[in-house]
Protein backbone atom coordinates (compact mmCIF):
# COMPACT_ATOMS: atom_id res chain seq x y z
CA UNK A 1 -43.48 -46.76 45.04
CA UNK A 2 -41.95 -49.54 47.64
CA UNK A 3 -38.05 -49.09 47.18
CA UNK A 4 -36.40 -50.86 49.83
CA UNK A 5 -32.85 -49.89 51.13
CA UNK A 6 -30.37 -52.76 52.10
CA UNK A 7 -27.95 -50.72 54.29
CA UNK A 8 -25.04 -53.01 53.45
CA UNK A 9 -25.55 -52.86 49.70
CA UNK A 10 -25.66 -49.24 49.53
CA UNK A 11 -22.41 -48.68 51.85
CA UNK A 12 -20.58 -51.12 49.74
CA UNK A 13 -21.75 -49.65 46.22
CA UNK A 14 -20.72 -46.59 47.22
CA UNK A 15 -17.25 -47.31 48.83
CA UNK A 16 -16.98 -48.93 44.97
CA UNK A 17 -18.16 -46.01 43.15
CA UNK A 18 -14.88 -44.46 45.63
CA UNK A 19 -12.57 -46.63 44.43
CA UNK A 20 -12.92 -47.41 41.08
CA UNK A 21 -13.82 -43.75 39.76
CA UNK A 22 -10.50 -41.56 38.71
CA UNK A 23 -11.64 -38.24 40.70
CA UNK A 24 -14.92 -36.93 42.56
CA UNK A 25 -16.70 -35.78 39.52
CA UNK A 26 -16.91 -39.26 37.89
CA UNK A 27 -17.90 -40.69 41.45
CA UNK A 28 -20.66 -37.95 42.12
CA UNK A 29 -21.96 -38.84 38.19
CA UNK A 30 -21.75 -42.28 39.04
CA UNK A 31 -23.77 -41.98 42.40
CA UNK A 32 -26.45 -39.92 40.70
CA UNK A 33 -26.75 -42.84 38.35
CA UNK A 34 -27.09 -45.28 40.93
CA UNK A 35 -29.64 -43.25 43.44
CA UNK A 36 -31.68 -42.89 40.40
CA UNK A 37 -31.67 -46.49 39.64
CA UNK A 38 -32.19 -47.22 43.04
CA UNK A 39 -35.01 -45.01 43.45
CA UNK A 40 -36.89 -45.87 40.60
CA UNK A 41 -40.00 -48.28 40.79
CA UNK A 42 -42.98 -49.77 39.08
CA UNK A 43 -44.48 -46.44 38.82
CA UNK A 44 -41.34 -45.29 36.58
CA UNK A 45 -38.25 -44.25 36.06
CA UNK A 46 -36.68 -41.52 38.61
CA UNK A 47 -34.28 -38.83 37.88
CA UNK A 48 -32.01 -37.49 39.73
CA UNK A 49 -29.72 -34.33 40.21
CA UNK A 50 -27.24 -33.40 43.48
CA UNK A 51 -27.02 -30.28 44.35
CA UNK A 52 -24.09 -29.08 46.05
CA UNK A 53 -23.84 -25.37 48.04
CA UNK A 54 -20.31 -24.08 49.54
CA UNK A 55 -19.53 -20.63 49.74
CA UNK A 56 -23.06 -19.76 49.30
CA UNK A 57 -23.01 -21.03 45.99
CA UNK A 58 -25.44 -23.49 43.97
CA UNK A 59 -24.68 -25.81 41.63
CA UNK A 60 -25.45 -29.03 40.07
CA UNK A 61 -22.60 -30.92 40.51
CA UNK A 62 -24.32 -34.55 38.90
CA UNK A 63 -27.05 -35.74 37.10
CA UNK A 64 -28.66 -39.23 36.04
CA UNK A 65 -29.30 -37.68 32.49
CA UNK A 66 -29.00 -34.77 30.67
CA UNK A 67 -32.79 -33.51 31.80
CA UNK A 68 -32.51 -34.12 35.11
CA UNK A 69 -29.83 -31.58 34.79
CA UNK A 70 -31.54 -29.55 33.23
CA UNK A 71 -34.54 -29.52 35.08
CA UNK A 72 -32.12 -29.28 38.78
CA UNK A 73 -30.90 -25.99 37.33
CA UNK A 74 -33.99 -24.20 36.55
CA UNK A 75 -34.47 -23.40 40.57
CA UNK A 76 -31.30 -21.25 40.49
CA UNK A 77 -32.68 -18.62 37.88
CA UNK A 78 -35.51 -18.08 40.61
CA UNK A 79 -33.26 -18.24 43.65
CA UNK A 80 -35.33 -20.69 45.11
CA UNK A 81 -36.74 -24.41 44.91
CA UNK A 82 -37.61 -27.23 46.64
CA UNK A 83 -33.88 -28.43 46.16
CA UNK A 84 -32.02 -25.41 47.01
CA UNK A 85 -34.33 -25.20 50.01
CA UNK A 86 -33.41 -28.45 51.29
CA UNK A 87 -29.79 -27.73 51.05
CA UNK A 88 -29.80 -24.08 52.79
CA UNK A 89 -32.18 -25.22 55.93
CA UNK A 90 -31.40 -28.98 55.65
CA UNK A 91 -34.77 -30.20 55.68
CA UNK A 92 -36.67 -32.58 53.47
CA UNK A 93 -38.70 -30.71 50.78
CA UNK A 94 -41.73 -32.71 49.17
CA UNK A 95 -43.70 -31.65 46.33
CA UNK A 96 -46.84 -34.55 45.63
CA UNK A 97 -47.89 -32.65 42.60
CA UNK A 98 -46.90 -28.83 41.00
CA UNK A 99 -49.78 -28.87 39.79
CA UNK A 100 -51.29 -27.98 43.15
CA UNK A 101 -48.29 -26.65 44.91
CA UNK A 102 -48.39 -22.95 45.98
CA UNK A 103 -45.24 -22.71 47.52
CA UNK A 104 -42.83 -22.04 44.65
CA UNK A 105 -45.04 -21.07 41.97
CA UNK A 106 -43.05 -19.43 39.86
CA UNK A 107 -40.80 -22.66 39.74
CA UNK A 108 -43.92 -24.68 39.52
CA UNK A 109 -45.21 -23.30 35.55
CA UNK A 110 -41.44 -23.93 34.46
CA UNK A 111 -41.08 -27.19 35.78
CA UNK A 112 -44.30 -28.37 34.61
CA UNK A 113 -43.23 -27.38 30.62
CA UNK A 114 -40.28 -29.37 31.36
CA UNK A 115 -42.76 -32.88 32.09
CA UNK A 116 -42.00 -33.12 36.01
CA UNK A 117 -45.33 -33.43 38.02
CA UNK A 118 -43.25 -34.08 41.77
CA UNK A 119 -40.06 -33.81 43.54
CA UNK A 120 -38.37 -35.28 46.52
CA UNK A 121 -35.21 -33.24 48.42
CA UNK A 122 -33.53 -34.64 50.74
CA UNK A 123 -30.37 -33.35 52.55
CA UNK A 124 -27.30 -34.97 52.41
CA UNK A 125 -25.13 -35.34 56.19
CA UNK A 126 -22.08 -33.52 55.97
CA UNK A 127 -20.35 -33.11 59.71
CA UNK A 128 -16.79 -31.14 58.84
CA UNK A 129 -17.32 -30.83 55.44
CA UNK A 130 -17.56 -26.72 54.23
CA UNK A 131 -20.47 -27.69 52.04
CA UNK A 132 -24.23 -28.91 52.45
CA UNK A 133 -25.54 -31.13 49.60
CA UNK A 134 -28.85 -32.76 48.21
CA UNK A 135 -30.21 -35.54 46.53
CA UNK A 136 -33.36 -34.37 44.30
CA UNK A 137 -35.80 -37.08 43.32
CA UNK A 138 -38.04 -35.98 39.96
CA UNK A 139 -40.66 -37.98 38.72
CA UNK A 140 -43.23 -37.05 35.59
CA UNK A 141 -45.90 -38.52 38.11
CA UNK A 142 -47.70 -36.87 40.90
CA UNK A 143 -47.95 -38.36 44.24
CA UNK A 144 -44.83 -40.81 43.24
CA UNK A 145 -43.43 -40.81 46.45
CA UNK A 146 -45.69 -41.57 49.67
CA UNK A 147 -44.58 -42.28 53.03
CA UNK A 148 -42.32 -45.59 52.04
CA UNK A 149 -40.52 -44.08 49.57
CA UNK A 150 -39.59 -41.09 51.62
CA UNK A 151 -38.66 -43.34 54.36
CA UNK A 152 -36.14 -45.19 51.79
CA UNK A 153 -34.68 -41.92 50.68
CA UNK A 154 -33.84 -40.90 53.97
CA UNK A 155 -32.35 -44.19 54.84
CA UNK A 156 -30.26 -44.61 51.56
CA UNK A 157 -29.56 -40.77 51.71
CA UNK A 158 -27.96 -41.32 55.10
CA UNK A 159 -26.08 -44.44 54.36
CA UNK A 160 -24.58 -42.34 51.17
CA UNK A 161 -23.73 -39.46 53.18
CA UNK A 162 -20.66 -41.07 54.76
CA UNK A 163 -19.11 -41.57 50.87
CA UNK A 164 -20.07 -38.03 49.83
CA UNK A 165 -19.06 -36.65 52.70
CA UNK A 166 -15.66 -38.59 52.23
CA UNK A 167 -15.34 -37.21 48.64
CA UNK A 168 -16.01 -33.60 49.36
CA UNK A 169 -13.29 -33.88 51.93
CA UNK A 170 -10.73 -35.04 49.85
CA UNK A 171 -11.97 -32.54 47.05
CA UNK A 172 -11.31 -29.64 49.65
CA UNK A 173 -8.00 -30.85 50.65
CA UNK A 174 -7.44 -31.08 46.84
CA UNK A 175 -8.29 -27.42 46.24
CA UNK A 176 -5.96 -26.73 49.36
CA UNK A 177 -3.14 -27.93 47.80
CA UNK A 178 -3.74 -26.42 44.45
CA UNK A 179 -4.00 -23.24 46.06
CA UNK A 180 -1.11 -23.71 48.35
CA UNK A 181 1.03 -24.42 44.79
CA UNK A 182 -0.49 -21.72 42.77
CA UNK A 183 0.44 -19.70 46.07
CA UNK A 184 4.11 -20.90 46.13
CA UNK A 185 4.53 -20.29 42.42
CA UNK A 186 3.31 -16.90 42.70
CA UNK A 187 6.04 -15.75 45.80
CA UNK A 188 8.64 -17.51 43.42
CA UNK A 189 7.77 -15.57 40.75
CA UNK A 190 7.69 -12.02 42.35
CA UNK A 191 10.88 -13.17 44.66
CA UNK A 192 12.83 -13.38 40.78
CA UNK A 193 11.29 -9.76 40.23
CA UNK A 194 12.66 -8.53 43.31
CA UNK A 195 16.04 -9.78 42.80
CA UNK A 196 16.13 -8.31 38.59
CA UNK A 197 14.96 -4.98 40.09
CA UNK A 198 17.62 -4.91 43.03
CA UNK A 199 20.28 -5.57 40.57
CA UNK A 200 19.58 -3.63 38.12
CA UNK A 201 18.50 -0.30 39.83
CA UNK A 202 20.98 -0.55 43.31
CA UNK A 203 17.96 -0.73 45.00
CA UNK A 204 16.47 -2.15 48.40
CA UNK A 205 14.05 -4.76 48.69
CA UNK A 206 11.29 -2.95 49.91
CA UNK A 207 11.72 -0.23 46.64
CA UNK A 208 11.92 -3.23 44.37
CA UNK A 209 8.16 -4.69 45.85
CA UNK A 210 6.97 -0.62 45.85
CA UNK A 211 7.96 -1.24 41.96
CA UNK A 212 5.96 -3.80 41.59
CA UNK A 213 2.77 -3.03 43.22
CA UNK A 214 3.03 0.49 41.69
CA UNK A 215 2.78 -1.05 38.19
CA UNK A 216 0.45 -3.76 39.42
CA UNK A 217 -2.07 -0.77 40.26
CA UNK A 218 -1.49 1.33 37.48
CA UNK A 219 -1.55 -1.35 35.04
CA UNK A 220 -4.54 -3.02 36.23
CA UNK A 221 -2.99 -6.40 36.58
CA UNK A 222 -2.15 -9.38 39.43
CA UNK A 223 1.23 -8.82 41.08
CA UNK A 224 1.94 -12.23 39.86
CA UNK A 225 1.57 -10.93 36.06
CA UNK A 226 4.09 -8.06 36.63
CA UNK A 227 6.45 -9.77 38.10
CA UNK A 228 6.42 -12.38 35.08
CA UNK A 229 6.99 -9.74 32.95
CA UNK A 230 9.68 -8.07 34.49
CA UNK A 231 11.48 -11.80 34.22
CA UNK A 232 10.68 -12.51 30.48
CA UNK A 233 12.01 -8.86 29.92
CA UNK A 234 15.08 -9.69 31.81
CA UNK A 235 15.77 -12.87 29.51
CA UNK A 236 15.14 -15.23 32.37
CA UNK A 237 12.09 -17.54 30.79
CA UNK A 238 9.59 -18.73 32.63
CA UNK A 239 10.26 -19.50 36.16
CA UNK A 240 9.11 -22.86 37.94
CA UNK A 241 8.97 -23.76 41.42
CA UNK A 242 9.72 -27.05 41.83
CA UNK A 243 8.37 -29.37 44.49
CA UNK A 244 9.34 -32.45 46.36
C-alpha cells in the first residue's frame, strides 16, 4: 500500500470541506470520506471511522460507510480497542492481522465476524481543544498497511489535525453559547416566578426562591420546570428572553 500525502492538497481539501459544509457534523462525515479515499490503494478499499473522546466519553462521531461505523463502535461494548487506545494515550495502535493479535482478543473474534483482518489508529493533534480524537484505518486484508502507509497516515493525519482541531473549537464555543442561552432563559424564567410569588403572597424574595426550591425537591423536578409552572398558572404564557 504506497499512498502518498501532498501536504498542500490535503490542507486545502480540508480548509474546503470547512467552508463549504453547513456545520461540523457534515464536515467530520465529509473528512471521513475523504481520508478513506485517500487511504485506499491497490490492495483495496479502506474504511474509515473518527473517534472522538471529551469528557471521558467515546463516540463515533463519522464514518466512510455505514460498516465502518459499525465496526468503530464494537470497541466501546468492550471498553477497549485499538482505536479507543490511541485516543486515551495518544499513540499509534497497529494491528497487521487479528487473526494473530493477542492484545485485544476479545475485540479480535468480533471484529473478525464483521470481515476486518487489520486496523490502523492514529491520533489526531489537538493543542487547546477539550477533546482527543482518532482516525481508524480498517481494511478486510492483513498486513495492509506496512511502514509507507503508516508513514502517510501520520503525515496526512497531522496536516488534518489543524482543520479538526479548528472545528472542534468552534463546536465548543458553539455548545458555550447554547448553554450560556439555555442558562439565561432559565434565570428569566424563575426571576417571573419570583416576582408572581412576591405579589401574590406579600412576600420577600428570598421566601419566594425557598418556594420554589421547596417544590422543586418535593416534586422531583428542575427549578426551571417549577418556575414555568407557577407562570402558566398565573396566566402569563410562556416567557422568552430575548437577545441582541
Amino acid at each position: 500500500m504506497d499512498v502518498r500525502v501532498n501536504e498542500a492538497d490535503v490542507v486545502g481539501r480540508v480548509q474546503d470541506m470547512l467552508l463549504d459544509t453547513q456545520d461540523v457534523q457534515d464536515f467530520l462525515e465529509e473528512l471521513a470520506r475523504y481520508s478513506a479515499e485517500r487511504m485506499s490503494g491497490p490492495q483495496g478499499g479502506i474504511y474509515c471511522g473518527i473517534t472522538l473522546l471529551r469528557h471521558r466519553s467515546a463516540a463515533t462521531v463519522a464514518s466512510s460507510s455505514e460498516h465502518a461505523q459499525a465496526v468503530d463502535e464494537l470497541q466501546y461494548q468492550f471498553g477497549d480497542g485499538p482505536c479507543l487506545r490511541s485516543c486515551r494515550e495518544g499513540v499509534i495502535v497497529h494491528v497487521p492481522d487479528f487473526e494473530l493479535d493477542t492484545e485485544f482478543p476479545e475485540y479480535n473474534d468480533t471484529v473478525l465476524q464483521n470481515r476486518i483482518r487489520s486496523v490502523l489508529a492514529v491520533p489526531f493533534d489537538l493543542p487547546g481543544a477539550d477533546a482527543r480524537a482518532g482516525l481508524n484505518l480498517y481494511s478486510e486484508k492483513p498486513n495492509v498497511f506496512d511502514t509507507t502507509a503508516i508513514d502517510s497516515a501520520i503525515s496526512y493525519v497531522q496536516q488534518a489535525s489543524k482543520g479538526l482541531r479548528l472545528a472542534v473549537l468552534l463546536a465548543q464555543r458553539n455548545d458555550n453559547a447554547a448553554n450560556l442561552r439555555r442558562a439565561m432563559e432559565s434565570r428569566t424564567i424563575i426571576d417571573t416566578a419570583v416576582g408572581i410569588i412576591i405579589a401574590q403572597n406579600r412576600c420577600s424574595q428570598e421566601d419566594a426562591i425557598n418556594l420554589i426550591k421547596s417544590a422543586s425537591s418535593t416534586r422531583n423536578l428542575k427549578l426551571r420546570d417549577v418556575a414555568a409552572a407557577i407562570v402558566e398558572s398565573a396566566g402569563g404564557g410562556p416567557v422568552a428572553t430575548h437577545f441582541e
